[in-house]
N, C-alpha and C. Protein backbone atom coordinates (compact mmCIF):
# COMPACT_ATOMS: atom_id res chain seq x y z
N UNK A 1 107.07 -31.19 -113.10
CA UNK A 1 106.94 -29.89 -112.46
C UNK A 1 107.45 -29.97 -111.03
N UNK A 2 108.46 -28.89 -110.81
CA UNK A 2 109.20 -28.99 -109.31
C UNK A 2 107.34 -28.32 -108.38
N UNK A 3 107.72 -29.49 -107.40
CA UNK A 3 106.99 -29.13 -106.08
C UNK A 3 106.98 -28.05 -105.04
N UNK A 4 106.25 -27.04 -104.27
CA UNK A 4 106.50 -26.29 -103.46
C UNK A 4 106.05 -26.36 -102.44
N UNK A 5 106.66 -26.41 -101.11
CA UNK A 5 106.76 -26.91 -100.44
C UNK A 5 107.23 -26.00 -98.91
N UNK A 6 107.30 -26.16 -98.02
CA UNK A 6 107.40 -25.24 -96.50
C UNK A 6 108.68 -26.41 -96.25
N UNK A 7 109.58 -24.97 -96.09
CA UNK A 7 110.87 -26.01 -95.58
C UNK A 7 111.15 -25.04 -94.04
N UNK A 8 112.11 -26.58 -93.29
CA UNK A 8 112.19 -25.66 -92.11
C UNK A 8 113.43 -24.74 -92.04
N UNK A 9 113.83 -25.35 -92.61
CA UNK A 9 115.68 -24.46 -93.31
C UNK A 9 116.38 -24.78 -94.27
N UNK A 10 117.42 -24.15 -94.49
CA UNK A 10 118.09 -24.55 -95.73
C UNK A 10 119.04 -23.48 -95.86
N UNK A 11 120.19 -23.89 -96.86
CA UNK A 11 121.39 -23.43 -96.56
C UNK A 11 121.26 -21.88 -97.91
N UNK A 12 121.71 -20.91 -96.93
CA UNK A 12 121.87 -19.54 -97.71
C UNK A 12 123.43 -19.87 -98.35
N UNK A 13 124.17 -19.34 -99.36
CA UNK A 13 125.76 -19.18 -99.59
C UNK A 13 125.94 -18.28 -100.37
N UNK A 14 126.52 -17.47 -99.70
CA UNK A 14 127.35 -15.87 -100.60
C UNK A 14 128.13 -16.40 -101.57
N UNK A 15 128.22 -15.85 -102.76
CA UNK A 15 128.83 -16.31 -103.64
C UNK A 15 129.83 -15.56 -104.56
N UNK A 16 130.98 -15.09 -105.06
CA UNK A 16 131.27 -13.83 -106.00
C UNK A 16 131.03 -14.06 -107.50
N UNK A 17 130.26 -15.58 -107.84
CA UNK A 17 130.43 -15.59 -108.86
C UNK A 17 129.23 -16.30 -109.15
N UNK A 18 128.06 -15.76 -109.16
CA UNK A 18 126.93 -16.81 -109.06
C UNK A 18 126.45 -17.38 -110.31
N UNK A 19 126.78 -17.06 -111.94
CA UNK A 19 126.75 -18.15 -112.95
C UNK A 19 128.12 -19.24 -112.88
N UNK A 20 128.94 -19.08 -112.28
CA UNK A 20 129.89 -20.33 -112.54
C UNK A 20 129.52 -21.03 -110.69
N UNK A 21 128.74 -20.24 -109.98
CA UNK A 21 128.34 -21.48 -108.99
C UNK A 21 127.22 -22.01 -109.11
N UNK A 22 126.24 -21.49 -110.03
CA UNK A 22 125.35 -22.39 -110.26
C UNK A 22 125.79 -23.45 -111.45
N UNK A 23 126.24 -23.27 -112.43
CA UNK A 23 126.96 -24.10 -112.96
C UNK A 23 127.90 -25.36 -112.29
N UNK A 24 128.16 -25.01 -111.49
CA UNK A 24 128.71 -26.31 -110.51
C UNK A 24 127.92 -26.43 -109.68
N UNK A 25 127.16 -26.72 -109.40
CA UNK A 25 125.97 -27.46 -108.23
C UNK A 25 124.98 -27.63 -109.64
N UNK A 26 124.96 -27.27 -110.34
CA UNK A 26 124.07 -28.12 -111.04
C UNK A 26 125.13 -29.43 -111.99
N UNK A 27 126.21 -28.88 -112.40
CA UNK A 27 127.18 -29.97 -113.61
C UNK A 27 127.76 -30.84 -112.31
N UNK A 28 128.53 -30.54 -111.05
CA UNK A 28 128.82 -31.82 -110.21
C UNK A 28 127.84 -32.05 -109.60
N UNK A 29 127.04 -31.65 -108.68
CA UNK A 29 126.14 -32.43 -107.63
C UNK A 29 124.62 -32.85 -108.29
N UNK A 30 124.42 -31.84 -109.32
CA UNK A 30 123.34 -32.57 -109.88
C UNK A 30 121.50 -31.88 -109.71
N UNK A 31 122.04 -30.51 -108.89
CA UNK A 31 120.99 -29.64 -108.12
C UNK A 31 120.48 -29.02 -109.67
N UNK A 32 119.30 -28.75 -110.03
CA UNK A 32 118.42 -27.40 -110.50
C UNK A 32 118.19 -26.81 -110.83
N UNK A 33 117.91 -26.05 -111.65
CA UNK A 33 117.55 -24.33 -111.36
C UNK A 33 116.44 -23.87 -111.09
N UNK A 34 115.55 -23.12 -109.81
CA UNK A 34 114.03 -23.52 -110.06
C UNK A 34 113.73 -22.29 -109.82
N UNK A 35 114.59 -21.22 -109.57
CA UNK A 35 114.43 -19.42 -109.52
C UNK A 35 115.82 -18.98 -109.66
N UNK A 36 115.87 -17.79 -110.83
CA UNK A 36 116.96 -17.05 -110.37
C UNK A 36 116.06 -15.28 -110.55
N UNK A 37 116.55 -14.39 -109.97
CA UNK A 37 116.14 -13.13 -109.75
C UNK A 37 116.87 -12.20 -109.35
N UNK A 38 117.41 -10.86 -110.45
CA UNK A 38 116.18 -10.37 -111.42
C UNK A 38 116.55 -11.08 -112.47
N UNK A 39 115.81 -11.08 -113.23
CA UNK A 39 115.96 -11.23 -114.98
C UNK A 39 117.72 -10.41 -115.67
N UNK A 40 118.25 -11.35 -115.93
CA UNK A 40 119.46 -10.80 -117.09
C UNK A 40 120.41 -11.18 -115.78
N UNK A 41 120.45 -10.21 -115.12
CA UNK A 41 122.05 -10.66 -114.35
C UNK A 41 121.27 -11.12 -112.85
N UNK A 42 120.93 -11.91 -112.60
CA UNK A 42 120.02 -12.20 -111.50
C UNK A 42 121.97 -12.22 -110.36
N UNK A 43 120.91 -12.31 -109.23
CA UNK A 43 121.85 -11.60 -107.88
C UNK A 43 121.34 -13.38 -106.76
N UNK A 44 120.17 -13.78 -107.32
CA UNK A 44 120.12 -14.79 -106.08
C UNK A 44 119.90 -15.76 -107.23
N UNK A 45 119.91 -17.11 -106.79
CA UNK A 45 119.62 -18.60 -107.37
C UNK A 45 119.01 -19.59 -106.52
N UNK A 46 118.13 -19.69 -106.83
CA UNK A 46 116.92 -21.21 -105.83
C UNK A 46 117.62 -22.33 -106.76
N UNK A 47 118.64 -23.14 -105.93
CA UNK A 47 118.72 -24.01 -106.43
C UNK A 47 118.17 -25.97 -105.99
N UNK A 48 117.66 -27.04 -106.28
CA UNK A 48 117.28 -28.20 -105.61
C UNK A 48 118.05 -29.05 -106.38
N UNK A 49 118.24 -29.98 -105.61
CA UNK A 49 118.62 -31.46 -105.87
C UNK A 49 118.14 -32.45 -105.52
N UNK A 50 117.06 -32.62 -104.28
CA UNK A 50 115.89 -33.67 -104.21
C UNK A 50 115.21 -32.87 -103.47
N UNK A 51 114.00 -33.51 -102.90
CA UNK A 51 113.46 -32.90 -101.62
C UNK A 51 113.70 -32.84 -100.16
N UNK A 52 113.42 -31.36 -99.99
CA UNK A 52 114.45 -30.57 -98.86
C UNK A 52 115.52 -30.32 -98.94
N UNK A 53 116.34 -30.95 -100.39
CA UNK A 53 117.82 -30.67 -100.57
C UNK A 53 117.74 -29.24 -101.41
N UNK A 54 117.37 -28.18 -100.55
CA UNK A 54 117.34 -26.44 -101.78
C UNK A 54 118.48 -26.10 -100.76
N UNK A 55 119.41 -24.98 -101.82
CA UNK A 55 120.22 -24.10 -101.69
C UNK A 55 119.93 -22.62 -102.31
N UNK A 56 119.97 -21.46 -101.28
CA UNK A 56 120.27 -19.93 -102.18
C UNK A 56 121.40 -19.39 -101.91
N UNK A 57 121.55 -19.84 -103.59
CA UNK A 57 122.68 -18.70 -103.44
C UNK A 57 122.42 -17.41 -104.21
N UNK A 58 123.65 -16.18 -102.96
CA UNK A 58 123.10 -15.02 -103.70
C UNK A 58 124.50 -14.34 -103.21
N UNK A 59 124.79 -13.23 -104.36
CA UNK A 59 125.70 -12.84 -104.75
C UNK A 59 126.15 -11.94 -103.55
N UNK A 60 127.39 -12.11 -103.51
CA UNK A 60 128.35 -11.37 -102.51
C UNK A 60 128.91 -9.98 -102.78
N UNK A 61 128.59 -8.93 -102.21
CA UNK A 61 129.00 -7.72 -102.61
C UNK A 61 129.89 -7.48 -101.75
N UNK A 62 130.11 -7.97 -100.75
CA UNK A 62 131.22 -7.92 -99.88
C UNK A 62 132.31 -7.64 -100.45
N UNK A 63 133.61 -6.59 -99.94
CA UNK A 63 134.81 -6.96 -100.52
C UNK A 63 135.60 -7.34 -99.46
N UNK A 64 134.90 -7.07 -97.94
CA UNK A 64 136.28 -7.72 -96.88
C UNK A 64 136.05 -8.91 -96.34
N UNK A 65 137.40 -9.22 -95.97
CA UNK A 65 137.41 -10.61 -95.83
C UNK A 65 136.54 -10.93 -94.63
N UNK A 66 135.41 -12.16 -94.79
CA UNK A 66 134.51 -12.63 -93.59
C UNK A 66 134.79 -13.56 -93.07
N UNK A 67 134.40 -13.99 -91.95
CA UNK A 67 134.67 -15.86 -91.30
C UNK A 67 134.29 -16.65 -91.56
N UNK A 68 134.91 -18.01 -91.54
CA UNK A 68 134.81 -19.28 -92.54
C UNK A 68 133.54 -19.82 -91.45
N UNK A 69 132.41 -20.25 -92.08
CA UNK A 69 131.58 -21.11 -91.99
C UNK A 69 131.51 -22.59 -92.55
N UNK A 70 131.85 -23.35 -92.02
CA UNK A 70 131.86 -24.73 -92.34
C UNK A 70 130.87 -25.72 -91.80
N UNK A 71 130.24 -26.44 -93.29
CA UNK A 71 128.99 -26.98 -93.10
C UNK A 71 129.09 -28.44 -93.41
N UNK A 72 128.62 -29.31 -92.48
CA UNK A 72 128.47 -30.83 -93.07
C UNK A 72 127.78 -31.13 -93.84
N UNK A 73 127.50 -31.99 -94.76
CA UNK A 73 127.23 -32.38 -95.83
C UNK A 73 126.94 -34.06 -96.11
N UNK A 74 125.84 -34.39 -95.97
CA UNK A 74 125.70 -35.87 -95.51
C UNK A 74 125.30 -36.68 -97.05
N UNK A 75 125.74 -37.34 -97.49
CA UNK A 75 124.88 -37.60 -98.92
C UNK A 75 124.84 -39.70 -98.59
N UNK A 76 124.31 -39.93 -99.27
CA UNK A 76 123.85 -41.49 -98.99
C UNK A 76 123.62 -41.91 -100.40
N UNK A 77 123.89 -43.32 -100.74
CA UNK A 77 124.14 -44.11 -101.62
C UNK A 77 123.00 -43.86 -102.44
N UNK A 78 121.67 -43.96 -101.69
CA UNK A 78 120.77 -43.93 -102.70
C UNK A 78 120.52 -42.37 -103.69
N UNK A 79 121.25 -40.89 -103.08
CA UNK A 79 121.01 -39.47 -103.38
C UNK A 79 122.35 -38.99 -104.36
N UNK A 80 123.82 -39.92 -104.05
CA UNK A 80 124.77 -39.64 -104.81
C UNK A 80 125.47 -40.46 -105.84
N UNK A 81 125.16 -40.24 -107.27
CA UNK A 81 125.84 -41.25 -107.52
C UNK A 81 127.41 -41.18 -108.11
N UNK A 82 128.14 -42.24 -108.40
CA UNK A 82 129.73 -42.18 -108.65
C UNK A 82 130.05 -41.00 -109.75
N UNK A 83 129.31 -40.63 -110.52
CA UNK A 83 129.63 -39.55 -111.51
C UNK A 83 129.97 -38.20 -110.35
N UNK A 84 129.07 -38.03 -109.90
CA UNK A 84 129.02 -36.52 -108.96
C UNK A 84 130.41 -36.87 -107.78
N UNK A 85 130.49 -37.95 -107.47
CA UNK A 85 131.36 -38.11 -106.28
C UNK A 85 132.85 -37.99 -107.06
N UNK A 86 132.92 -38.36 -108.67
CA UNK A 86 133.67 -37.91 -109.16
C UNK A 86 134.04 -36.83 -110.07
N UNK A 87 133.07 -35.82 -109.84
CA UNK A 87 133.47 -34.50 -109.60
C UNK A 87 133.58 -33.59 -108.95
N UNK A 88 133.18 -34.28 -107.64
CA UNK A 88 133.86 -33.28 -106.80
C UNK A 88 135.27 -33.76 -106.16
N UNK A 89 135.58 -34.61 -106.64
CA UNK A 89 137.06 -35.00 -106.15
C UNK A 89 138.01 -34.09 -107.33
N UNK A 90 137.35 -34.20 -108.64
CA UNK A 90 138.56 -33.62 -109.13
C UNK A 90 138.31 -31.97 -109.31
């Protein structure tokens, strides 16, 4: 049973396609599914991959173009292993 927990932040990401991006953060990196909402075509996704590692993503209704936000991404030997590192290369 996933844990709940008080986080101090964590990364929001707009998305236009939020079943094929949860599908990739869960098939390459290996994250979750521990909420999606509403029911049938849900609009947001609680996704985890260890603890403190949550992501939401939630769907982009936006149609104009916005500014690039670029985020570091730290992963360590013991959190990634060679399968995931080789999918996100290809």
């Amino acid at each position: 049973m996933d844990e709940f927990y008080p986080m101090p932040m964590f990364i929001n990401l707009e998305v236009k396609d939020l079943p094929a991006s949860v599908a990739w953060y869960q098939d390459a990196l290996g994250f979750r599914l521990l909420f999606s909402d509403p029911p049938g075509e849900p609009a947001m996704a609680h996704l985890r991959r260890d603890r403190y590692q949550d992501l939401l993503l939630c769907m982009s209704f936006n149609t104009e173009p916005r500014a690039l936000v670029v985020t570091d991404w730290s992963f360590t030997d013991s959190y990634c292993h060679e399968t995931a590192v080789d999918r996100i290369r290809s």
